[in-house]
PDB file of N, CA and C in Angstrom:
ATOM      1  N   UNK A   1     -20.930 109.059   0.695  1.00  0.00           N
ATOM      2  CA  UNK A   1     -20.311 109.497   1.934  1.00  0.00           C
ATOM      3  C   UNK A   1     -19.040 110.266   1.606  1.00  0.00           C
ATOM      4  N   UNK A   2     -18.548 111.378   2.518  1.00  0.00           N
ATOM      5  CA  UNK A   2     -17.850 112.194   2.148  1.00  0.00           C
ATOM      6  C   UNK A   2     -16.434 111.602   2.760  1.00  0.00           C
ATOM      7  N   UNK A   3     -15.482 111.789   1.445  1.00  0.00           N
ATOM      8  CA  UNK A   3     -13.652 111.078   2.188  1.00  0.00           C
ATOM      9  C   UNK A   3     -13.293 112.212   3.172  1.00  0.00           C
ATOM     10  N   UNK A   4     -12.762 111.833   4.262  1.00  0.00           N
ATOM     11  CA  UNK A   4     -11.805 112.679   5.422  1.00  0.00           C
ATOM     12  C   UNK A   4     -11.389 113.493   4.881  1.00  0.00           C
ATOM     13  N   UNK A   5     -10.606 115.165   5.007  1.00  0.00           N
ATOM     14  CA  UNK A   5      -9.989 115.039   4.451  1.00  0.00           C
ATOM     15  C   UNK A   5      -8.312 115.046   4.765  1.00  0.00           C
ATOM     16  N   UNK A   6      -7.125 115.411   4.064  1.00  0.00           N
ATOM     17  CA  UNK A   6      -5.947 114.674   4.529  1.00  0.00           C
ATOM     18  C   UNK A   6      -5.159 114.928   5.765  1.00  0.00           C
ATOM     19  N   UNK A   7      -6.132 116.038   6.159  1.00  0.00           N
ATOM     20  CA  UNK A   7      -5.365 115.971   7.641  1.00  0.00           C
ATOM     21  C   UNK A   7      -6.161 115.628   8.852  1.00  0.00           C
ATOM     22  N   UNK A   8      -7.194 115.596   8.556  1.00  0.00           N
ATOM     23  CA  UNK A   8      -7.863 114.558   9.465  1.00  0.00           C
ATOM     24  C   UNK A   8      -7.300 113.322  10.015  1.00  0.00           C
ATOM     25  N   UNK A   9      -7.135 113.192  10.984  1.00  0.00           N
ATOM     26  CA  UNK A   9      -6.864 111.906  11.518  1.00  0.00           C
ATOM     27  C   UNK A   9      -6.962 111.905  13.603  1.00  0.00           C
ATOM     28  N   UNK A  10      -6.809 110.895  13.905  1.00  0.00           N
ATOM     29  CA  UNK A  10      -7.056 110.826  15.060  1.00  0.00           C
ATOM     30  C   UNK A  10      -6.259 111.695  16.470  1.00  0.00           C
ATOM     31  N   UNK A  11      -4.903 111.494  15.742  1.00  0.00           N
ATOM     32  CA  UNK A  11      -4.401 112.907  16.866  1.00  0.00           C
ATOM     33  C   UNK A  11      -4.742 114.311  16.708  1.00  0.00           C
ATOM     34  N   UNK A  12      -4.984 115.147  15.516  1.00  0.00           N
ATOM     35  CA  UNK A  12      -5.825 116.129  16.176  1.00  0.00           C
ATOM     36  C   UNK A  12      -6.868 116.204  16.458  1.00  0.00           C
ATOM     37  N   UNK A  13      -8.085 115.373  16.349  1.00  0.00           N
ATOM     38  CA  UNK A  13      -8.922 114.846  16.811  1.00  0.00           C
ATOM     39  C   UNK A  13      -9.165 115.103  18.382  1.00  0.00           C
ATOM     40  N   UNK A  14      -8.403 114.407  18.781  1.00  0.00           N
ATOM     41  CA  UNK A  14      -8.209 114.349  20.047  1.00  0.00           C
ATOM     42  C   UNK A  14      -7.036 115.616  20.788  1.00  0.00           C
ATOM     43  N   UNK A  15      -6.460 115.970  20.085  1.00  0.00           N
ATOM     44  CA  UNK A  15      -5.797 117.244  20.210  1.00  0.00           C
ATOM     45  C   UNK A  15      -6.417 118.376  20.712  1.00  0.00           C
ATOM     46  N   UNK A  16      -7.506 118.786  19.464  1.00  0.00           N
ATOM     47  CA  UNK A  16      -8.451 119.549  18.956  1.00  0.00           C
ATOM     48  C   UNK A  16      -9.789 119.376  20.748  1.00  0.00           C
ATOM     49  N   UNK A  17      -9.961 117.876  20.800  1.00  0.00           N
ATOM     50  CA  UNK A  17     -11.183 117.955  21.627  1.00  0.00           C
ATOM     51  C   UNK A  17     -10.437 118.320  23.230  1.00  0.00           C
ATOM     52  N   UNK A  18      -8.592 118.138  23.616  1.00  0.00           N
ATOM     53  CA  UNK A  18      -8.323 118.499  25.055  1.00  0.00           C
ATOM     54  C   UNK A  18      -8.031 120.047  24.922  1.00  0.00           C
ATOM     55  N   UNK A  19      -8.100 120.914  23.596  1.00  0.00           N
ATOM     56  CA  UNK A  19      -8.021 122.242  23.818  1.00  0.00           C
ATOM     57  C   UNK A  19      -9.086 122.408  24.482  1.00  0.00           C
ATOM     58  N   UNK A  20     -10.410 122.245  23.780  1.00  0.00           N
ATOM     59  CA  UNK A  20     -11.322 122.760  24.053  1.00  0.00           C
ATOM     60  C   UNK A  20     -11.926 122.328  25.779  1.00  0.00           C
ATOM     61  N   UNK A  21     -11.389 121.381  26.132  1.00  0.00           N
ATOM     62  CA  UNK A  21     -11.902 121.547  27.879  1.00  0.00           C
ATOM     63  C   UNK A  21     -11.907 122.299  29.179  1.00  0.00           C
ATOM     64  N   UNK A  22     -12.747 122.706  29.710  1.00  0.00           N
ATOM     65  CA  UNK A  22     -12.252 122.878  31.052  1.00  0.00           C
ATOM     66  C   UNK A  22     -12.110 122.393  31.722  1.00  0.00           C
ATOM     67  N   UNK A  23     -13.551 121.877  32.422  1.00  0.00           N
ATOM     68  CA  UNK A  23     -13.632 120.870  33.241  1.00  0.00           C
ATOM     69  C   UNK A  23     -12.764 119.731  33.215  1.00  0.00           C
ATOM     70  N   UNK A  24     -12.905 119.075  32.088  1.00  0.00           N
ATOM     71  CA  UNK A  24     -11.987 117.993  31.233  1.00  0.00           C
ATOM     72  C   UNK A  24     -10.722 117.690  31.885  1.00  0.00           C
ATOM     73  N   UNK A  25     -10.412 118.988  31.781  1.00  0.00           N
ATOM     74  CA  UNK A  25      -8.295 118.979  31.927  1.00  0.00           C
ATOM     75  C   UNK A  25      -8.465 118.758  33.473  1.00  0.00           C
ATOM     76  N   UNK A  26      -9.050 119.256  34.204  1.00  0.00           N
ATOM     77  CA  UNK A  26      -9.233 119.154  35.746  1.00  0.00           C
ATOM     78  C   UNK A  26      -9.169 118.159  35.911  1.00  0.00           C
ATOM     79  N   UNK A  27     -10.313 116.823  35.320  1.00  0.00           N
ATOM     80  CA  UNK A  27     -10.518 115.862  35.977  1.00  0.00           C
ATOM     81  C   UNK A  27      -9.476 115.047  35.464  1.00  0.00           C
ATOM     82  N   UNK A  28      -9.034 115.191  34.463  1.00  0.00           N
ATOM     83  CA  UNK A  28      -7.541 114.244  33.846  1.00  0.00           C
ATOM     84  C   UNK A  28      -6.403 114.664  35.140  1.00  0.00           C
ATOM     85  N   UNK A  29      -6.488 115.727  34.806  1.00  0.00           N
ATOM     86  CA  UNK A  29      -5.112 115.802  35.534  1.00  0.00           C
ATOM     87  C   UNK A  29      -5.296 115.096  37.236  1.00  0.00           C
ATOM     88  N   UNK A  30      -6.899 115.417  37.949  1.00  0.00           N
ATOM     89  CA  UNK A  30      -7.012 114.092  38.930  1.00  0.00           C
ATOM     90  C   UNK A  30      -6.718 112.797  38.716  1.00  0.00           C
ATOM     91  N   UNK A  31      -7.396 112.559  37.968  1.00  0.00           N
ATOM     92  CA  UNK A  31      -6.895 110.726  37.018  1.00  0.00           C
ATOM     93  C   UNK A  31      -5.431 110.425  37.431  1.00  0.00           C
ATOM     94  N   UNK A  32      -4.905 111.696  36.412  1.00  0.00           N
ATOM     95  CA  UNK A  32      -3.335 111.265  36.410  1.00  0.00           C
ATOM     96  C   UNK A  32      -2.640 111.001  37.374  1.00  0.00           C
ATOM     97  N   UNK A  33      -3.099 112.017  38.558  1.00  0.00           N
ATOM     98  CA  UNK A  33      -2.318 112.296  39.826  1.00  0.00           C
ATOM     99  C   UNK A  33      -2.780 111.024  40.619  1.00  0.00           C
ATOM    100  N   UNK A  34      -4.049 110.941  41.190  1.00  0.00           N
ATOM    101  CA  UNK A  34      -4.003 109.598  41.516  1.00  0.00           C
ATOM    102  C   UNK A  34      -3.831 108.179  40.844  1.00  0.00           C
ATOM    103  N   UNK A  35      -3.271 107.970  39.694  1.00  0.00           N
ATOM    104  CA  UNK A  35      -2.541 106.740  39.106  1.00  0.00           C
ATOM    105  C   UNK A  35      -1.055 106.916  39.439  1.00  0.00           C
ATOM    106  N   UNK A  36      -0.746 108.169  39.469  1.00  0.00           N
ATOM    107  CA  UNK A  36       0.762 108.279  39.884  1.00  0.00           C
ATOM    108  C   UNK A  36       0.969 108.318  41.640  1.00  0.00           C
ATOM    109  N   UNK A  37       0.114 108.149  42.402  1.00  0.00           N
ATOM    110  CA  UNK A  37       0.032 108.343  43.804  1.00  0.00           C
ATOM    111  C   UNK A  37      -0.595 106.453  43.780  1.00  0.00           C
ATOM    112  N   UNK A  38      -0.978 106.029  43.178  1.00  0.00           N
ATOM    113  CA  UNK A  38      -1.364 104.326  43.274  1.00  0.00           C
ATOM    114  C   UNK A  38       0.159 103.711  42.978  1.00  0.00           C
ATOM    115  N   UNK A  39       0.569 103.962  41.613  1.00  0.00           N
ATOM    116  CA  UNK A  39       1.359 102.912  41.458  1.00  0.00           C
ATOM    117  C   UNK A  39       2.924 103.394  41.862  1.00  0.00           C
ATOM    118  N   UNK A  40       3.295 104.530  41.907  1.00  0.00           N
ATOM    119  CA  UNK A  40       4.179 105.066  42.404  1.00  0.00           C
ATOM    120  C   UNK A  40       4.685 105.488  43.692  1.00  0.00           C
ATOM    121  N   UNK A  41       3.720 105.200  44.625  1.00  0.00           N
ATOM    122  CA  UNK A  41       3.983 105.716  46.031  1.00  0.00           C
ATOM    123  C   UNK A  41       3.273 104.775  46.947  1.00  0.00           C
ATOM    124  N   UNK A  42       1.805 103.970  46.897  1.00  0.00           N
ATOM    125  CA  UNK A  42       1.403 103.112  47.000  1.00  0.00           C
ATOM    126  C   UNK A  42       1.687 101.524  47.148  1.00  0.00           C
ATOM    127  N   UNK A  43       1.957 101.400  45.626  1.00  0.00           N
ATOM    128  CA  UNK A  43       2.758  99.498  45.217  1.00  0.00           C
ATOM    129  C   UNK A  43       3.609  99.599  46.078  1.00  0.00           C
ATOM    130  N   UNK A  44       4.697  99.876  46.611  1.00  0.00           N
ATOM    131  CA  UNK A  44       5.966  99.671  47.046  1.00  0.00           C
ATOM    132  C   UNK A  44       5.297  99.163  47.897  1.00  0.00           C
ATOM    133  N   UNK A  45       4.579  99.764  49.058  1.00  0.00           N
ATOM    134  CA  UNK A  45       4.341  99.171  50.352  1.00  0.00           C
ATOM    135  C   UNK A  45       3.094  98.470  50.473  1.00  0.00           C
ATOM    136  N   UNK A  46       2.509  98.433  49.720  1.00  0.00           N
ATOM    137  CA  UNK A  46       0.994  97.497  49.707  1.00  0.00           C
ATOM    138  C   UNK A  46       1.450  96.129  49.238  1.00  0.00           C
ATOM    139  N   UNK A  47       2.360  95.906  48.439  1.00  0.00           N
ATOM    140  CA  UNK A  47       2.373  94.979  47.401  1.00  0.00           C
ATOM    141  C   UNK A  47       4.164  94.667  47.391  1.00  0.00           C
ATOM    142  N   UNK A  48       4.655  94.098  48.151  1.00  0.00           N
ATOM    143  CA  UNK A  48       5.844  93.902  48.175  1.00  0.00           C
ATOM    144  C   UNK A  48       6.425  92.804  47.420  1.00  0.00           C
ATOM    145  N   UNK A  49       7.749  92.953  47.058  1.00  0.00           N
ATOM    146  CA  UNK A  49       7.984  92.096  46.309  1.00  0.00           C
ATOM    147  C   UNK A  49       8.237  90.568  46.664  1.00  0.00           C
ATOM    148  N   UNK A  50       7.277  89.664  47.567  1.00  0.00           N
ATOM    149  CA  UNK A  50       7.180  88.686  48.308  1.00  0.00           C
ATOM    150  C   UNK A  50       8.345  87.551  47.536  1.00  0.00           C
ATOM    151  N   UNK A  51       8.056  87.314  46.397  1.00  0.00           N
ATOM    152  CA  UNK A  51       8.975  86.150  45.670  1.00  0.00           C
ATOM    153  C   UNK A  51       9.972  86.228  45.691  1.00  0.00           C
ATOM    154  N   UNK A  52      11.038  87.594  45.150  1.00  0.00           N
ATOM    155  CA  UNK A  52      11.945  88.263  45.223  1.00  0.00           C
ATOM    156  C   UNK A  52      12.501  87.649  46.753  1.00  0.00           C
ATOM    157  N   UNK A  53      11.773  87.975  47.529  1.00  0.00           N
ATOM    158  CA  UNK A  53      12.563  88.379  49.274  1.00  0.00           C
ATOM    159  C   UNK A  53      13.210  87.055  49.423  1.00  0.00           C
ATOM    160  N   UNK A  54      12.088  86.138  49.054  1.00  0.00           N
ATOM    161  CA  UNK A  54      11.759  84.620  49.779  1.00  0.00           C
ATOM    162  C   UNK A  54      12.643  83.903  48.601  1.00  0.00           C
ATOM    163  N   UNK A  55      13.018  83.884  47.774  1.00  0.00           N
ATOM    164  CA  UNK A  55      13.841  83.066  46.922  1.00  0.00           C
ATOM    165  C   UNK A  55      14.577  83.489  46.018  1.00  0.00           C
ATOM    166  N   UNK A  56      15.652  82.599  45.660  1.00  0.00           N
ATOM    167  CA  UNK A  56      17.161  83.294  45.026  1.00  0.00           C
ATOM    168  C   UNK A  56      16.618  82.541  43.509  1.00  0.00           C
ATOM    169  N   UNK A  57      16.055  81.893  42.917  1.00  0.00           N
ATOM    170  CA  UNK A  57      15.932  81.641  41.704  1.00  0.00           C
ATOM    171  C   UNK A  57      14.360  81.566  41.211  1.00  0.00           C
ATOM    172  N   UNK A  58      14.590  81.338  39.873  1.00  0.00           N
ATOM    173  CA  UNK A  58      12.946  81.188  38.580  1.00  0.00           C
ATOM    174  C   UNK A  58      12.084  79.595  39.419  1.00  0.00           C
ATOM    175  N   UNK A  59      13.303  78.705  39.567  1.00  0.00           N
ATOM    176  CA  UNK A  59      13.147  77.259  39.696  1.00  0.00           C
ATOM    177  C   UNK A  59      11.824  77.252  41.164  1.00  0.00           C
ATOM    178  N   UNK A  60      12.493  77.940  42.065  1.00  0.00           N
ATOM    179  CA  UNK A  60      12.302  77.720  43.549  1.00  0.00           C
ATOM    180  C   UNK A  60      10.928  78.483  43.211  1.00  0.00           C
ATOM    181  N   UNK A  61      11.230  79.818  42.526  1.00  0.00           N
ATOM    182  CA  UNK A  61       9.442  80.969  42.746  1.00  0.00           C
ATOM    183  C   UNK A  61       8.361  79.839  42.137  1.00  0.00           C
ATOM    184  N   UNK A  62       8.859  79.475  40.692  1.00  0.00           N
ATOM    185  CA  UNK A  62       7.777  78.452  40.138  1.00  0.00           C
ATOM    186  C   UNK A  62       7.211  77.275  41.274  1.00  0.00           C
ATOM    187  N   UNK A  63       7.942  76.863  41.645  1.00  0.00           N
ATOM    188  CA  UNK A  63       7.440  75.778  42.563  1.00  0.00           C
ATOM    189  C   UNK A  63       7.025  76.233  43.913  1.00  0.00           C
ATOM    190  N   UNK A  64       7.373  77.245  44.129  1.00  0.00           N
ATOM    191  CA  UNK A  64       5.938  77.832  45.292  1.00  0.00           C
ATOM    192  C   UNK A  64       4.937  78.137  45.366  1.00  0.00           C
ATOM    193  N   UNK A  65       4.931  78.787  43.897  1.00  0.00           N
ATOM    194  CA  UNK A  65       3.746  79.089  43.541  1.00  0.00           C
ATOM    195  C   UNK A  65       2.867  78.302  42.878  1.00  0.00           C
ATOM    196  N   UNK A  66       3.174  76.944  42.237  1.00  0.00           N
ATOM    197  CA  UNK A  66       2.498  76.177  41.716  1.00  0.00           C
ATOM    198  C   UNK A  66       1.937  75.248  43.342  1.00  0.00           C
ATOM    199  N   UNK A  67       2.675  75.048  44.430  1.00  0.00           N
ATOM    200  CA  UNK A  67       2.200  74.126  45.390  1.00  0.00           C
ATOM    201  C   UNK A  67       1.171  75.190  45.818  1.00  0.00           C
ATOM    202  N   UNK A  68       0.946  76.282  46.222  1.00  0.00           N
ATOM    203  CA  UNK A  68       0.051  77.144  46.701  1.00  0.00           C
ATOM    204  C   UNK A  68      -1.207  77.336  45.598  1.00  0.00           C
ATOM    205  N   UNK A  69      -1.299  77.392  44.222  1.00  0.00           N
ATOM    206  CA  UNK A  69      -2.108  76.586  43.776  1.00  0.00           C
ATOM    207  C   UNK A  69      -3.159  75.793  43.868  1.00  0.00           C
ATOM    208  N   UNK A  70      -2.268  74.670  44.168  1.00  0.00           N
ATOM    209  CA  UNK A  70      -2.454  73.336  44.248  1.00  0.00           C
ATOM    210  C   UNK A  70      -3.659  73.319  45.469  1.00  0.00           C
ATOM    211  N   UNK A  71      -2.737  74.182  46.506  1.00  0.00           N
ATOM    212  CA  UNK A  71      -3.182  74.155  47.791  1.00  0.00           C
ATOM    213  C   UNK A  71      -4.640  74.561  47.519  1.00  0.00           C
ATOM    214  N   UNK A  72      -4.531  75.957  47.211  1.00  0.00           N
ATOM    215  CA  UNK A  72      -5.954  76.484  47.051  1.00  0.00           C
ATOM    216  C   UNK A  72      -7.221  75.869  46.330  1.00  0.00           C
ATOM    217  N   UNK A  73      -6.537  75.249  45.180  1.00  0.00           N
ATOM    218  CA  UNK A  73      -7.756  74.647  44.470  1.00  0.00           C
ATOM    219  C   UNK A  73      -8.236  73.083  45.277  1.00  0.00           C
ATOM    220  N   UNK A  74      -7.278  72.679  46.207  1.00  0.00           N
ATOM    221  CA  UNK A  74      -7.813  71.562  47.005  1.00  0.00           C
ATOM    222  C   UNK A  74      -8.580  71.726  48.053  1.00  0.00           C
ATOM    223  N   UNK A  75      -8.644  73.011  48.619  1.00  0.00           N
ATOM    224  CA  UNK A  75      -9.623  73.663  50.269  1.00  0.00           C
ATOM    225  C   UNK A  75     -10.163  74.103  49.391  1.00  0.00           C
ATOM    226  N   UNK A  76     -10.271  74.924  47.823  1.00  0.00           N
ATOM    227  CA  UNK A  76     -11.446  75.135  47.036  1.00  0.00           C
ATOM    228  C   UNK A  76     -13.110  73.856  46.926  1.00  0.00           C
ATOM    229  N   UNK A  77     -12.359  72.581  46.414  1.00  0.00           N
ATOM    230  CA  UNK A  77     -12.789  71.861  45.784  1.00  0.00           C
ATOM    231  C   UNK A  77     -13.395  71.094  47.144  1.00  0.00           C
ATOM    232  N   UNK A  78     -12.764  70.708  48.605  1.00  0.00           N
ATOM    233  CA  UNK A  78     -13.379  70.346  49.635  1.00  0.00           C
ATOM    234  C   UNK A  78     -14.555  71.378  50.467  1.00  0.00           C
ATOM    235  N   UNK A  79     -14.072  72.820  50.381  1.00  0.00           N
ATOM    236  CA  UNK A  79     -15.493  73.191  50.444  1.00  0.00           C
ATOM    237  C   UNK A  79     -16.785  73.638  49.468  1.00  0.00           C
ATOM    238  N   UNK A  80     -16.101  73.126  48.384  1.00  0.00           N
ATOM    239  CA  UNK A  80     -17.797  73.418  47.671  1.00  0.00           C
ATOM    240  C   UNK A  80     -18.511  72.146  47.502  1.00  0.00           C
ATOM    241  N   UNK A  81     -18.430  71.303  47.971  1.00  0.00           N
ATOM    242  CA  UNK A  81     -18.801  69.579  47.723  1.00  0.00           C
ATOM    243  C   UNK A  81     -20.159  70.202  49.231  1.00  0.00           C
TER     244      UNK A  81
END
């Protein structure tokens, strides 16, 4: 089998294969734009920072979230019986 040779390696590789696209670059650059329209403009208001709002410390978030838990896996466990 034939060795690489020394400039071979994975970034022009991949360098080499986004020259050559057309189509390619189109649909990336969709990709991109809607990941930057999800987590950038989106999260804020879908996904608020609920723990943050509702409590001033680590102590208080842990223990809300462990009783809610709790909660769930107990209306879990009563309706699958």
């Amino acid at each position: 089998m034939e060795e690489p040779t020394p400039e071979f390696n994975f970034f022009t590789m991949f360098r080499d294969g986004f020259k050559s696209m057309t189509l390619g670059k189109t649909l990336w650059a969709i990709v991109i734009i809607k990941l930057i329209i999800m987590f950038l403009i989106l999260r804020p208001f879908f996904f608020p920072d609920f723990l943050n709002s509702k409590f001033d410390n680590n102590q208080s978030k842990s223990d809300y979230v462990s009783e809610e838990l709790v909660k769930s896996s107990t209306i879990d466990a009563t309706v699958n019986k």
